[in-house]
N, C-alpha and C. Protein backbone atom coordinates (compact mmCIF):
# COMPACT_ATOMS: atom_id res chain seq x y z
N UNK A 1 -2.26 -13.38 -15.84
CA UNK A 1 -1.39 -12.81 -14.81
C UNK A 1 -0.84 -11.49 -15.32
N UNK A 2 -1.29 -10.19 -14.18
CA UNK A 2 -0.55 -9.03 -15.31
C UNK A 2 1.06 -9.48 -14.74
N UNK A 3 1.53 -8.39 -15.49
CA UNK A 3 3.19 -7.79 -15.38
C UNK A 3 3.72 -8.20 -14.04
N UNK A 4 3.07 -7.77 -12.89
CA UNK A 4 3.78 -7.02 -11.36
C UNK A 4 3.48 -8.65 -10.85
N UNK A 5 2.33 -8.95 -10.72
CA UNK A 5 2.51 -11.26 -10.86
C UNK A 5 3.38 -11.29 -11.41
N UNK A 6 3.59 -11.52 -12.47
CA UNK A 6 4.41 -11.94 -13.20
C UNK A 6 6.38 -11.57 -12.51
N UNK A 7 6.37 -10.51 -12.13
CA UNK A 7 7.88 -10.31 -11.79
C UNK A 7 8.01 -10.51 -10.40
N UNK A 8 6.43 -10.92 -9.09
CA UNK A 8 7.13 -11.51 -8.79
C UNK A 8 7.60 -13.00 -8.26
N UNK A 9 6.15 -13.79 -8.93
CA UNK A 9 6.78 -15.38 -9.21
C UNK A 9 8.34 -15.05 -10.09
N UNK A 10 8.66 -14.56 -10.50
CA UNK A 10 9.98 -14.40 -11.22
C UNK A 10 11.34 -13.96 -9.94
N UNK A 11 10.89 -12.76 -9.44
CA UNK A 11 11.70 -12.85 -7.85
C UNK A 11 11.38 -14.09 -7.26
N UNK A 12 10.68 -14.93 -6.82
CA UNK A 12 10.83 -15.76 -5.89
C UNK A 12 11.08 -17.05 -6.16
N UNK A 13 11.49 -17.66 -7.44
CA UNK A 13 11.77 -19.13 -7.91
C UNK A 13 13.01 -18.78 -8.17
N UNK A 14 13.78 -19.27 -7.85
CA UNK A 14 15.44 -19.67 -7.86
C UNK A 14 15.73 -19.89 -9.20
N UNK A 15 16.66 -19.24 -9.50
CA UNK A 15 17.49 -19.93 -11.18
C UNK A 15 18.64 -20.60 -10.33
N UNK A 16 18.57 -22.07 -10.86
CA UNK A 16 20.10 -22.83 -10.63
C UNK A 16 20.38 -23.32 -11.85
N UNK A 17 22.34 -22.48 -11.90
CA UNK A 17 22.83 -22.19 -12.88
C UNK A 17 23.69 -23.89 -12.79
N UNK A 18 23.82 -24.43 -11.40
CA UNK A 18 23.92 -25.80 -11.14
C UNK A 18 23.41 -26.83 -10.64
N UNK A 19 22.50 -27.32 -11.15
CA UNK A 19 21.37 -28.31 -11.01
C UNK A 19 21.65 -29.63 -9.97
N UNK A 20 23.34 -29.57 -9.91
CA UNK A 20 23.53 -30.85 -8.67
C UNK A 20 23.71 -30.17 -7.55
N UNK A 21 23.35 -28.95 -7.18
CA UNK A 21 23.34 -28.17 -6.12
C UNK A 21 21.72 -28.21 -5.46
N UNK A 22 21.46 -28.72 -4.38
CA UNK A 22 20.35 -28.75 -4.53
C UNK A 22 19.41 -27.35 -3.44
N UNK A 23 18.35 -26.94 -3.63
CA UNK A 23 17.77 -25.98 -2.85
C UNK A 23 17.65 -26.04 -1.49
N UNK A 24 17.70 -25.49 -0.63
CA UNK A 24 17.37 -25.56 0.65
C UNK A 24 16.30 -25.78 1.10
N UNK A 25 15.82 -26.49 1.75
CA UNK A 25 14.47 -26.88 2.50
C UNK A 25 13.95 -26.17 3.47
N UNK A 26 14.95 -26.01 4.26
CA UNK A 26 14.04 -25.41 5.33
C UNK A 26 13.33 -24.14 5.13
N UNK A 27 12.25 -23.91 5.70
CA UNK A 27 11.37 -22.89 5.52
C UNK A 27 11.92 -21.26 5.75
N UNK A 28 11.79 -20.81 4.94
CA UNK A 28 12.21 -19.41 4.70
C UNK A 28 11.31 -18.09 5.99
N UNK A 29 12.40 -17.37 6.77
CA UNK A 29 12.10 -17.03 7.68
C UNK A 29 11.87 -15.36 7.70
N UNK A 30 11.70 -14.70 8.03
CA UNK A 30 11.31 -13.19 7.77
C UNK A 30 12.62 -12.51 7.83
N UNK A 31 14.10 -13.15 8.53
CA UNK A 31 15.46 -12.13 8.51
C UNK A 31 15.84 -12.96 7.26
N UNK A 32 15.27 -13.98 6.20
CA UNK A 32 15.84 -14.58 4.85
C UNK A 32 15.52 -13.59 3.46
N UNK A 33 14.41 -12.97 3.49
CA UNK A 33 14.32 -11.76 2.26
C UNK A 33 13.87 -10.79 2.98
N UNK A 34 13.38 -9.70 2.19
CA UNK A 34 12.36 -8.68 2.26
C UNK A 34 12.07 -8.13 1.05
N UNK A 35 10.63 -7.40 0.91
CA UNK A 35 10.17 -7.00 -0.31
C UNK A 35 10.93 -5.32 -0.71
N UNK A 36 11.34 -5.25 -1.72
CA UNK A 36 11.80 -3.83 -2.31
C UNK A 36 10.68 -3.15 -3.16
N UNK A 37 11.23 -1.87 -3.07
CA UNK A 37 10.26 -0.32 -3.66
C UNK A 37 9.28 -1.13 -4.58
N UNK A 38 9.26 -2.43 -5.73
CA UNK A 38 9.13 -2.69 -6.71
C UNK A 38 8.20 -4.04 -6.12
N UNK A 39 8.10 -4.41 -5.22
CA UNK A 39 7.20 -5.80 -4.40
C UNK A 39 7.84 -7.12 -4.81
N UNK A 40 9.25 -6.84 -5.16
CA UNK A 40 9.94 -8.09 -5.48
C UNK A 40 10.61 -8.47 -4.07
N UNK A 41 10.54 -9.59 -4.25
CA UNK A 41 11.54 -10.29 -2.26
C UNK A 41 13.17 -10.12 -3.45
N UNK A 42 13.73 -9.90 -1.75
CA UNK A 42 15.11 -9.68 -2.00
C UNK A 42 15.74 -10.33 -1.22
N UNK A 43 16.55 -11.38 -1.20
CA UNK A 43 16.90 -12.64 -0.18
C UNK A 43 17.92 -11.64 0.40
N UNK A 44 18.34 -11.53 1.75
CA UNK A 44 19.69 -11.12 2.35
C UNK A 44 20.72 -11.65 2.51
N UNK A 45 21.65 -10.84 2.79
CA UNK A 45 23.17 -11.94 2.86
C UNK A 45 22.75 -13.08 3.84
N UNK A 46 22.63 -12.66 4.83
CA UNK A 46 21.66 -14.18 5.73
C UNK A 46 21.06 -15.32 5.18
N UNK A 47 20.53 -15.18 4.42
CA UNK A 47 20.12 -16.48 3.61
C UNK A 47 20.96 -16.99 2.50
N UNK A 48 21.80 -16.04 1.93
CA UNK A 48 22.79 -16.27 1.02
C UNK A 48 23.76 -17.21 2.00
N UNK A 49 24.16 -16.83 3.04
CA UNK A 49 25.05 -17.43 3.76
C UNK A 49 24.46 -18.94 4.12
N UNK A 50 23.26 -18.46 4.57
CA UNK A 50 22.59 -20.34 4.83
C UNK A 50 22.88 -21.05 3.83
N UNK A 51 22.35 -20.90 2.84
CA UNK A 51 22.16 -21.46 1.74
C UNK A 51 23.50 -22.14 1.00
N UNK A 52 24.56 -21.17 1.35
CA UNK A 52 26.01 -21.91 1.40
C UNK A 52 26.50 -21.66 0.08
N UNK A 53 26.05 -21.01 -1.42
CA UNK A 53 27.01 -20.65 -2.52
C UNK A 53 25.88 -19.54 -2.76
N UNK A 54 27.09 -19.54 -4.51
CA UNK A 54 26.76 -17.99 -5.23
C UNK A 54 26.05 -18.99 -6.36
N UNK A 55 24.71 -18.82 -6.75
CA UNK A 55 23.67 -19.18 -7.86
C UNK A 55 24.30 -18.56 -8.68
N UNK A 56 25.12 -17.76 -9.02
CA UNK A 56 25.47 -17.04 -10.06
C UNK A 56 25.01 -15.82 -10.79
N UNK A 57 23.40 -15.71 -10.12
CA UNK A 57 22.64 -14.52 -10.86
C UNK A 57 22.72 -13.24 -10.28
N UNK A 58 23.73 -12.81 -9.46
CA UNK A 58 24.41 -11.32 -9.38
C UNK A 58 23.23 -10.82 -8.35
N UNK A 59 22.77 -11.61 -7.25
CA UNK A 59 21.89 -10.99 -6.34
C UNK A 59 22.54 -9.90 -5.60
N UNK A 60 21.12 -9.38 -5.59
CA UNK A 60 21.84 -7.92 -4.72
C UNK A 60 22.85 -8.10 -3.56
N UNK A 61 22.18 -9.01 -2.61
CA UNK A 61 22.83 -8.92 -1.00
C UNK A 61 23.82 -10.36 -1.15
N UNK A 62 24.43 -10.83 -2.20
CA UNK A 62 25.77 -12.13 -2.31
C UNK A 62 26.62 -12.07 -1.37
N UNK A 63 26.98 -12.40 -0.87
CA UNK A 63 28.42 -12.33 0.18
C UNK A 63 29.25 -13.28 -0.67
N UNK A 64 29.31 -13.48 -1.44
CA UNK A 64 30.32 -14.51 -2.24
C UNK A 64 31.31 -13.48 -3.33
N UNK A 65 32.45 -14.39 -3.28
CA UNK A 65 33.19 -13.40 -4.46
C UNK A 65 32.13 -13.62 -6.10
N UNK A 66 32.67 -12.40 -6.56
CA UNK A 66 32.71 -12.51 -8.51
C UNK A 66 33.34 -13.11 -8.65
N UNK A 67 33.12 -13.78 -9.57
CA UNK A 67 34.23 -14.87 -10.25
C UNK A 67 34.73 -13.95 -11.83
């Protein structure tokens, strides 16, 4: 797998920083990411909001406070 695979199975698998939180199921819809300059998906506040918390990993489009 070169590099640009590589970053972006890395954009698109979730880090959970809390493991009893569990992922969302339902199928991910075209207003839930989009790809940036770099071909990485970038989830939007829209899906941040579905999804219902902050993973903790400082995504671009969070609608959640910093802690």
């Amino acid at each position: 797998m070169d590099s640009s695979s590589s970053n972006i199975a890395n954009a698109i698998t979730p880090t959970m920083k809390d493991s009893k939180k569990p992922l969302p199921t339902s199928a991910l819809s075209s207003e839930d990411f989009y790809f940036n300059e770099q071909g990485l998906m970038v989830f939007t506040k829209k899906y941040h909001l579905k999804r219902g918390y902050c993973c903790g990993s400082g995504c671009k489009n969070c609608p959640y406070p910093k802690d």
